[in-house]
Protein backbone atom coordinates (compact mmCIF):
# COMPACT_ATOMS: atom_id res chain seq x y z
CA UNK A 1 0.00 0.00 0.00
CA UNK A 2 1.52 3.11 -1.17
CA UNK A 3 2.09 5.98 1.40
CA UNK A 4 2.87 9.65 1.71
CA UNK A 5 5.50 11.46 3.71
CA UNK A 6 5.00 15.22 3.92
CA UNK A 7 8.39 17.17 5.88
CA UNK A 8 7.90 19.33 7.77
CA UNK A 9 7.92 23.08 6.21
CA UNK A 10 10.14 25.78 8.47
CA UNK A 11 12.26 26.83 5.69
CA UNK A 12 14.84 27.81 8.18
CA UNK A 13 16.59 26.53 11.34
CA UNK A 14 19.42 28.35 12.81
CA UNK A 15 20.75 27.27 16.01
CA UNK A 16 23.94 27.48 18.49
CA UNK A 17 25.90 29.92 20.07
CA UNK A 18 24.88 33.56 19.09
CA UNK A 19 22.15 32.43 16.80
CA UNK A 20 19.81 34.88 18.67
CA UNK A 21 21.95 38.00 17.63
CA UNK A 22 21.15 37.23 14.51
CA UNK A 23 17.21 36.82 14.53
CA UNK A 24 16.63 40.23 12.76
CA UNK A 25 18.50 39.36 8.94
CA UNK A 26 16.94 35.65 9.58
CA UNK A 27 13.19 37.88 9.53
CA UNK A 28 14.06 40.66 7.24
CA UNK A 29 14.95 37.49 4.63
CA UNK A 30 11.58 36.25 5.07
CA UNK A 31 9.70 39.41 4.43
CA UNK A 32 8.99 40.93 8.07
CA UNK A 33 10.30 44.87 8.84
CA UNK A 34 8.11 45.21 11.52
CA UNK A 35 7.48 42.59 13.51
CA UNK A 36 5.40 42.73 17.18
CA UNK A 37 7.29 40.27 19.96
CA UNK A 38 4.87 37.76 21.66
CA UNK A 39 6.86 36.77 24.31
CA UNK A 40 7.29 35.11 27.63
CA UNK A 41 6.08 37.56 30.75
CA UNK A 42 9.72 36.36 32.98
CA UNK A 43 11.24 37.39 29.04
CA UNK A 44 9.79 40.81 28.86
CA UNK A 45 11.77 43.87 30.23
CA UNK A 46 15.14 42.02 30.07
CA UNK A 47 18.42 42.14 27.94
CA UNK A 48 16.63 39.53 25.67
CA UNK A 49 14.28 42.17 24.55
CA UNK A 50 16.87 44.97 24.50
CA UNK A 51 18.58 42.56 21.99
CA UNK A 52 15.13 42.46 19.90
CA UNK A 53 15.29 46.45 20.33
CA UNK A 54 18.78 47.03 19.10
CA UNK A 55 18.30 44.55 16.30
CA UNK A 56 14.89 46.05 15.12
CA UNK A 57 15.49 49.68 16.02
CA UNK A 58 12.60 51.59 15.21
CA UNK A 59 11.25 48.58 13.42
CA UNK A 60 10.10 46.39 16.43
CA UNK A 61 6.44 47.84 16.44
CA UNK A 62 5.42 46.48 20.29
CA UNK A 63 5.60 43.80 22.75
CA UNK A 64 2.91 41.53 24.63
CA UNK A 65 3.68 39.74 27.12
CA UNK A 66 0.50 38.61 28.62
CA UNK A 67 -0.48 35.31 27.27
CA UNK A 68 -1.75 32.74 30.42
CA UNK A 69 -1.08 29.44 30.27
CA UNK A 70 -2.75 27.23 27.50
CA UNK A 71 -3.53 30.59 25.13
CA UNK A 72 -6.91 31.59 26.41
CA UNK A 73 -8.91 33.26 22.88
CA UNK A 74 -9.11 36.91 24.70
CA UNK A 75 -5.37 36.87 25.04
CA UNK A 76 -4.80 36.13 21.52
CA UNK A 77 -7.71 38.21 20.53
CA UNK A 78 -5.93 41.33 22.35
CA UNK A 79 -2.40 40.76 20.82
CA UNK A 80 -3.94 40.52 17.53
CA UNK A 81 -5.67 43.88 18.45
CA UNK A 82 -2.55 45.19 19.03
CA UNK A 83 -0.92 43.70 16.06
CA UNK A 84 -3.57 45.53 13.34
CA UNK A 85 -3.01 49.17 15.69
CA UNK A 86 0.87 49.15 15.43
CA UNK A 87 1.10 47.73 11.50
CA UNK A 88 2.85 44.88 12.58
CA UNK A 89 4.02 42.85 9.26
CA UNK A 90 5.48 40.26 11.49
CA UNK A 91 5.87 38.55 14.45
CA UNK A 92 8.50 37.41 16.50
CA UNK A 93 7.94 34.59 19.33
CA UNK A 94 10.19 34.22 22.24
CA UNK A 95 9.77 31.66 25.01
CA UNK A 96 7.79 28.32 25.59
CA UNK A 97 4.94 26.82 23.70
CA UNK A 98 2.45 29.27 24.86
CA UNK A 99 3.94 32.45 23.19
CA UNK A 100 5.05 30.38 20.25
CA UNK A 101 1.29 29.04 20.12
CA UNK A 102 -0.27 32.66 20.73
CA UNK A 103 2.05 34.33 17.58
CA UNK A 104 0.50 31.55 15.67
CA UNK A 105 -3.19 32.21 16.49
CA UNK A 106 -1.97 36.10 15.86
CA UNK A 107 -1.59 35.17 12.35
CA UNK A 108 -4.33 32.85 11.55
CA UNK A 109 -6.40 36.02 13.43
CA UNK A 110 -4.99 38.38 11.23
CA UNK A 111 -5.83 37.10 8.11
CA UNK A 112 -8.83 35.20 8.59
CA UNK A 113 -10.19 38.65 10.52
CA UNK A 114 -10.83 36.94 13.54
CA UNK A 115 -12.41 39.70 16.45
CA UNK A 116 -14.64 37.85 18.88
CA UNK A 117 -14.17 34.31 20.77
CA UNK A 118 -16.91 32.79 18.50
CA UNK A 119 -15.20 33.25 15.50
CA UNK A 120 -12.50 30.71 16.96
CA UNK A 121 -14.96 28.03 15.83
CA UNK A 122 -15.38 28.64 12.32
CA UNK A 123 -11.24 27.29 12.19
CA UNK A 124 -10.65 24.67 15.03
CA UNK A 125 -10.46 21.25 13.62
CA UNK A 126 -13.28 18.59 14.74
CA UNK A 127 -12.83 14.99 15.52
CA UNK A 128 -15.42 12.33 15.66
CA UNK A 129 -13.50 8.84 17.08
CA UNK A 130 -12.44 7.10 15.57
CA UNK A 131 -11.31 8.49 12.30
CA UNK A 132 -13.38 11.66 10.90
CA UNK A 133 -11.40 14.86 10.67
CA UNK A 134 -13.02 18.33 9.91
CA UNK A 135 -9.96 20.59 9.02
CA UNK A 136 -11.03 24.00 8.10
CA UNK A 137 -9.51 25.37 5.79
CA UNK A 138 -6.36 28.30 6.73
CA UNK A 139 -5.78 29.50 3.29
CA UNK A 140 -1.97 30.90 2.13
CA UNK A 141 0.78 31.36 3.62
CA UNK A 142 0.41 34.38 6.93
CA UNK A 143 2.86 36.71 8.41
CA UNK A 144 6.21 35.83 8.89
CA UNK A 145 6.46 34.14 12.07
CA UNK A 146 10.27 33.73 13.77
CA UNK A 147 10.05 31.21 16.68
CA UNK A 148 12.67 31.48 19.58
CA UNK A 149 12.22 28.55 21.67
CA UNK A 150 13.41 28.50 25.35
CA UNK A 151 11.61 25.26 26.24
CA UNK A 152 11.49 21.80 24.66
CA UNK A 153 7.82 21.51 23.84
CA UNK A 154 8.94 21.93 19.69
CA UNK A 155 5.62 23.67 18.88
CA UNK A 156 7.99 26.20 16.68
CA UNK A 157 8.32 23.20 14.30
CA UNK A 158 4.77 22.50 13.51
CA UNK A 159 1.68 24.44 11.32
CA UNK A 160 -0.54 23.03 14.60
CA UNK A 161 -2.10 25.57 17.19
CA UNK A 162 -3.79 24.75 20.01
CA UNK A 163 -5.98 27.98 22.28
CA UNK A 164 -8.67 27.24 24.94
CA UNK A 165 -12.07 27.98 25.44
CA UNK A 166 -12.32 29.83 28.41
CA UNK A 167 -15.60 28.76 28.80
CA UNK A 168 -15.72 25.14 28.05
CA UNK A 169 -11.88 25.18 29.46
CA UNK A 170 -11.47 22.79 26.19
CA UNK A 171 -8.11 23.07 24.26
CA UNK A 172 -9.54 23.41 20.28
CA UNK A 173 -6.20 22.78 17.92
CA UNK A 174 -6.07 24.56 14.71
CA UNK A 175 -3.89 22.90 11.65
CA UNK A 176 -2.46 24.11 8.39
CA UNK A 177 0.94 24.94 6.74
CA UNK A 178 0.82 28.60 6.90
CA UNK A 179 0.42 28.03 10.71
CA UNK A 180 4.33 27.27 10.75
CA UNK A 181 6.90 29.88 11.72
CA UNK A 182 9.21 30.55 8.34
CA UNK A 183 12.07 30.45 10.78
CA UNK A 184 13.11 28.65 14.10
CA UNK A 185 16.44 30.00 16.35
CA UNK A 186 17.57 27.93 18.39
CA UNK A 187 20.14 29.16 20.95
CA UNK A 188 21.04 27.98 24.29
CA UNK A 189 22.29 31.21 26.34
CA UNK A 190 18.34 32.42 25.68
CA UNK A 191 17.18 29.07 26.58
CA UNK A 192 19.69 28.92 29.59
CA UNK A 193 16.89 31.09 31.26
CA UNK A 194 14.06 28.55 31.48
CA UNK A 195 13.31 27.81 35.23
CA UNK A 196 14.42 24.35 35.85
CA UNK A 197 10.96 22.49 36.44
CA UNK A 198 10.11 23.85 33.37
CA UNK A 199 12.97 22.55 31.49
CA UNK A 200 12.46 19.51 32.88
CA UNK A 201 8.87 19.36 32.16
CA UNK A 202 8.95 20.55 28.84
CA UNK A 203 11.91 18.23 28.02
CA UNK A 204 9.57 14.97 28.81
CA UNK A 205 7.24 16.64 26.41
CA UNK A 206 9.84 16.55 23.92
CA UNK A 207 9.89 12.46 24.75
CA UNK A 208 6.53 11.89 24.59
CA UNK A 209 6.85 13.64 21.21
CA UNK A 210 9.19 10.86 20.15
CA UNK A 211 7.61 7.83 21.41
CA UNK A 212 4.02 8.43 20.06
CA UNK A 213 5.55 9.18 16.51
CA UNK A 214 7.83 5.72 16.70
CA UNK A 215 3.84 4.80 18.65
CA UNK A 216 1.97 6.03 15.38
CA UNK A 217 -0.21 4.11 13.32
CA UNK A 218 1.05 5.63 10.87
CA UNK A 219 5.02 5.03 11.55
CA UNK A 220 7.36 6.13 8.50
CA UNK A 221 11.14 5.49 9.34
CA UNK A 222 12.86 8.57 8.34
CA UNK A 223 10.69 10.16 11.55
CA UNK A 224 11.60 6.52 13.85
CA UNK A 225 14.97 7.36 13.02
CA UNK A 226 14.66 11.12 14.31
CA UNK A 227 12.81 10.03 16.80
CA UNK A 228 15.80 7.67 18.51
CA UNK A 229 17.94 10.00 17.83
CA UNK A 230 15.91 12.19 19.57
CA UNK A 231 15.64 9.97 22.47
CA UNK A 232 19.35 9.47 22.65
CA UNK A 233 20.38 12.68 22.84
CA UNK A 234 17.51 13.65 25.45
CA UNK A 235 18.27 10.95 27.62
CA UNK A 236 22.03 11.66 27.47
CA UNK A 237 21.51 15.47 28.44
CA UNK A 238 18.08 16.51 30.16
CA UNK A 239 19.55 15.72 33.70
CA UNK A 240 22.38 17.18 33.23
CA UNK A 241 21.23 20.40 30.95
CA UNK A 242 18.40 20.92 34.21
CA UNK A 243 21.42 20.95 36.75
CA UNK A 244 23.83 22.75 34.76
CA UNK A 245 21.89 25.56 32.57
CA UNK A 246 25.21 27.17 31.58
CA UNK A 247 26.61 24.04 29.97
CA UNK A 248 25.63 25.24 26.46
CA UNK A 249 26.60 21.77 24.13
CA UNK A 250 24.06 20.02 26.81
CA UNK A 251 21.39 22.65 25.84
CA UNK A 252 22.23 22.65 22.13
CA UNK A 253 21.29 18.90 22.21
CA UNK A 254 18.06 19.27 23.76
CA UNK A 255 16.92 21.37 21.31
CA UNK A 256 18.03 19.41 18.62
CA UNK A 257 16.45 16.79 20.08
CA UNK A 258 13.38 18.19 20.72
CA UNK A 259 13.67 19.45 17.21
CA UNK A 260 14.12 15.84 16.09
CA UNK A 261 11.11 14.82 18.50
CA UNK A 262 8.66 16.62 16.71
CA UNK A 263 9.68 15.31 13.05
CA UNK A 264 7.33 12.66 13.33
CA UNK A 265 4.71 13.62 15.49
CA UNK A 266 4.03 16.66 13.39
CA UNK A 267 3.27 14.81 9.68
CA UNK A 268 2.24 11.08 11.27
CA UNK A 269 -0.06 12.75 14.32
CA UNK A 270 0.82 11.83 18.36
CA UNK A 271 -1.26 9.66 20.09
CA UNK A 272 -3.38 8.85 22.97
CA UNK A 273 -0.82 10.42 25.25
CA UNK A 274 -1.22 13.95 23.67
CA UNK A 275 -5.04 13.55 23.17
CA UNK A 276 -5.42 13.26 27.46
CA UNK A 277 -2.67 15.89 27.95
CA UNK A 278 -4.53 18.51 25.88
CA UNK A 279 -7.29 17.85 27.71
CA UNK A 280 -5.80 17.51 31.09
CA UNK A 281 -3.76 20.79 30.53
CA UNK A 282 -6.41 22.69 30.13
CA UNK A 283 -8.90 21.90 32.44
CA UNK A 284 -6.61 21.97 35.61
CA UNK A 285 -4.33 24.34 33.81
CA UNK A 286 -1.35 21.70 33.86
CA UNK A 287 1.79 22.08 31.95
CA UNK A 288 2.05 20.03 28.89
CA UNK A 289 5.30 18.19 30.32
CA UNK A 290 3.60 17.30 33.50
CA UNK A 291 0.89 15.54 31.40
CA UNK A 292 3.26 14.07 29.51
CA UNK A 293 5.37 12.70 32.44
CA UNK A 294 1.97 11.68 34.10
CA UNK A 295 0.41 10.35 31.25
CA UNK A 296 2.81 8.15 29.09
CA UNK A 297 4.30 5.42 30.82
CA UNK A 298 0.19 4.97 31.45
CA UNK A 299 -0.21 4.62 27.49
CA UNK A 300 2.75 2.90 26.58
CA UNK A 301 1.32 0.07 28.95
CA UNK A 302 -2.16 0.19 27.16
CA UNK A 303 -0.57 -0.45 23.62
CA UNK A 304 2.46 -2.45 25.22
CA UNK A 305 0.98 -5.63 23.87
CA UNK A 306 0.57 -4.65 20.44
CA UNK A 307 3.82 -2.00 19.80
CA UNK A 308 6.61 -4.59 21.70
CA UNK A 309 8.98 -4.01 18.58
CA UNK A 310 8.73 -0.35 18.87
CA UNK A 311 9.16 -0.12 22.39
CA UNK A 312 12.37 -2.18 21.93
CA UNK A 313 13.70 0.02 19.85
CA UNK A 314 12.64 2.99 22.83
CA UNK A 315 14.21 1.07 25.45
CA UNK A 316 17.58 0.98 23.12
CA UNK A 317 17.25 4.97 22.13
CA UNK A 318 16.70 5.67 25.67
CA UNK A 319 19.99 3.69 26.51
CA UNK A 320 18.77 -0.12 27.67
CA UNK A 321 20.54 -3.19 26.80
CA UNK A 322 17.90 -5.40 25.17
CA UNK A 323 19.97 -7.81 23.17
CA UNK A 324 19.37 -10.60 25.41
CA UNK A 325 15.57 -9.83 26.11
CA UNK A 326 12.29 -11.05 24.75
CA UNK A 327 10.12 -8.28 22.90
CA UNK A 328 8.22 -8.28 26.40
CA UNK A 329 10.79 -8.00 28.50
CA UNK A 330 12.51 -4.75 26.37
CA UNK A 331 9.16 -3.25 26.04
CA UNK A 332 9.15 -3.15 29.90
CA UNK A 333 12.15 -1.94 29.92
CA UNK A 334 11.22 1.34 27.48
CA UNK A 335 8.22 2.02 29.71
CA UNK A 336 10.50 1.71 32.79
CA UNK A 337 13.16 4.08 31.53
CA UNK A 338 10.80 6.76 31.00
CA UNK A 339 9.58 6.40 34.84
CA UNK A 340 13.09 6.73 36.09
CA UNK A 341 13.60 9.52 33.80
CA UNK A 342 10.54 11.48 35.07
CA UNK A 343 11.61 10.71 38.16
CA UNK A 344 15.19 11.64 38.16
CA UNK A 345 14.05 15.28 36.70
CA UNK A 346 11.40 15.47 39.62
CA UNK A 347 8.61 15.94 37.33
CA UNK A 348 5.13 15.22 38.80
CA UNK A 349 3.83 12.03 37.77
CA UNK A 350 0.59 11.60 39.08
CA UNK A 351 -2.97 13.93 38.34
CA UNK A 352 -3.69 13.85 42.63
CA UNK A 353 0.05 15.64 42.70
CA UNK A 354 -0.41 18.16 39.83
CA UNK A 355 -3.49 19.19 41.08
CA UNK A 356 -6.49 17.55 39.41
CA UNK A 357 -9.90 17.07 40.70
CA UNK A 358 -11.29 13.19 40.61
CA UNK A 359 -14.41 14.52 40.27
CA UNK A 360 -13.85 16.26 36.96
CA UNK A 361 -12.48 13.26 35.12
CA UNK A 362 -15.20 12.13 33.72
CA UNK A 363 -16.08 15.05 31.79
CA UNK A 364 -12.45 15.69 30.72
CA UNK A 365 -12.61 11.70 29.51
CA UNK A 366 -15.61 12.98 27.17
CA UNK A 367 -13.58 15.70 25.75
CA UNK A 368 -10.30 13.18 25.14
CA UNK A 369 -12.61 10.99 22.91
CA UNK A 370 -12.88 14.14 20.52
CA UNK A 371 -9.14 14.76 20.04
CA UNK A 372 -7.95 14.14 16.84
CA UNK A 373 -4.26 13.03 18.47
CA UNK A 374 -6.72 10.17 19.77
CA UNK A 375 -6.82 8.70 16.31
CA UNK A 376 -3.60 7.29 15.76
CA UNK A 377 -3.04 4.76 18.44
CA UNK A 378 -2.46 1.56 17.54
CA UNK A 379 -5.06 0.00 20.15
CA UNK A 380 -8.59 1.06 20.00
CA UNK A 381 -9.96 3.20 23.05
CA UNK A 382 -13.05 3.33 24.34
CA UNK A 383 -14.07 6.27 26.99
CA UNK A 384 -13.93 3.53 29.40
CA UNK A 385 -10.48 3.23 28.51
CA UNK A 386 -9.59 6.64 28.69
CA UNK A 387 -10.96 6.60 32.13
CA UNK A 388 -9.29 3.96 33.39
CA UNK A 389 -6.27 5.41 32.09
CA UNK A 390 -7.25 8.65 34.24
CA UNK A 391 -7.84 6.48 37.57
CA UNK A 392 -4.70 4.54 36.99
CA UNK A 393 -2.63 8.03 36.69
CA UNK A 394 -4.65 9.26 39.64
């Protein structure tokens, strides 16, 4: 059966030492003069944006700096109020998956003249378990967008969006190509600035990232090979990178990993992990790395019997021995070395410790079974399933 294999579309990555003093010719190549930075709150007001000042000049139109957790639809609304009043042509992200998420919205707002909450809906994609997909359609390519990443989430690599409703507190995503920044800068002095737990959080993303693309139904092997890679180098560096945030090779791989993570994922979907995460995140207004570190282990289990040769090959990225081992035994083994990786980095690991509310699991259960990253594991789920996934990661 013949298949398709679409790469990913950031026309540029730049990434190293320096690569942030250099952010302004990486924009001004793609088109953008005057570009508003959507960035980070702990960001705003230091030498990193007096570096986007003295780079821009005159040309850095404004700065917002007040997107919550999850990009709520009035926050994005605002910025992209702000965006149309200063003539911004552009926009520059800087920080974790929320900014980098809100400068996307920005753009879809922008040019699909998006004003009021409601008019979210006409554009978030629909899912109907267990395989119809309602993908409105984003036409063209938007704004420039120029991603500066300082966690390891790797939303910077993908045309996909996700912003809550603030009144159903459900995380709709929002999917097409000219959702992706033209540019990604990677650099780890910037990125050296991430509070620890957040590193650490956002670098178990970066694994769950890997191990539902190698998870997918849909599997290609250039993105298994990325993905190992992408486990090696995490698993080699995340302890170390959290400890030591001046050490900048150790940083430099984590991106790069988490860069690699996200190869897959983005063109042959996540999995059941990300579709309770979403949901998880939003209602009790979780990071996405504590989902992830809660969460996976859980569904690696709940596919373990049917996805033993790709958890072999997890338990080997991630550093395990195997050659001696039955495919049971190694796919223990993967699903044990991401435990003692979450626990190493001190990540929570269980919904009770992040801060969840039993009583709201069934309803966030509902919501799971209509996320489209829900579609492409390789064991069929029920909503019974989902919750006993939920009690089991209580």
């Amino acid at each position: 059966m013949a298949r398709t294999f679409s790469p990913t579309r950031v026309d540029t990555v730049t990434y190293g030492d320096d690569a942030f003093g250099g952010i302004a010719d990486i924009l001004r190549a793609h088109g953008g003069r005057r570009p508003l930075a959507i960035m980070s709150g702990s960001l705003a007001g230091t030498d990193v944006e007096e570096s986007l000042r003295d780079q821009f000049g005159g040309g850095l139109v404004g700065v917002y700096s007040d997107t919550p957790q999850h990009v709520p639809r009035m926050a994005v609304l605002r910025a992209a109020a702000l965006a149309r009043d200063v003539g911004a042509d552009s926009v520059v992200s800087v920080g974790g998956g929320t900014p980098i998420d809100c400068a996307k919205a920005v753009a879809m707002c922008l040019a699909m003249e998006i004003t009021e909450p409601a008019d979210f809906d006409r554009y978030r994609v629909r899912f109907t378990y267990p395989d119809v997909h309602e993908i409105p359609d984003i036409p063209g390519r938007l704004i420039p967008h120029l991603a500066v990443p300082t966690t390891l989430s790797a939303g910077e690599h993908t045309g996909v969006a996700g912003v809550t409703d603030e009144v159903s507190h459900e995380k709709c995503v929002y999917s097409a190509p000219g959702l992706t920044p033209v540019a990604v800068v990677l650099d780890p002095d910037v990125a050296a600035r991430t509070p620890a737990w957040l590193w650490a959080a956002s670098g178990i993303r970066a694994i769950d990232h890997a191990v539902e693309g190698i998870l997918s139904t849909r599997s290609m092997p250039i993105g298994d090979a990325l993905g190992a890679e992408a486990l090696r180098l995490l698993s080699a560096n995340l302890v170390h990178s959290k400890d030591n945030p001046l050490d900048r090779q150790a940083r430099t791989d984590c991106l790069l990993g988490s860069w690699m993570s996200i190869f897959a994922a983005a063109e042959v979907g996540t999995g059941l992990s990300h579709g309770i995460g979403h949901q998880l995140a939003a209602e009790f207004d979780m990071t996405h790395g504590v989902t992830s570190a809660i969460v996976l282990p859980h569904v690696m289990a709940f596919t373990e019997e049917l996805t033993r040769p790709q958890l072999r090959r997890i338990a080997e990225a991630m550093g395990c021995d195997t050659r001696d081992q039955s495919d049971a035994d190694a796919a223990r083994r993967a699903i044990a070395a991401v435990r003692s990786l979450v626990t190493s980095l001190g990540v929570p690991d269980t919904i009770s410790a992040a801060g969840g509310r039993r009583d709201a699991l069934p309803t966030v259960a509902e919501r799971i079974m209509g996320d489209p990253a829900v579609a492409v594991s390789r064991r069929p789920v029920s909503r019974d399933d989902i919750l006993s996934i939920l009690e089991a990661a209580w």
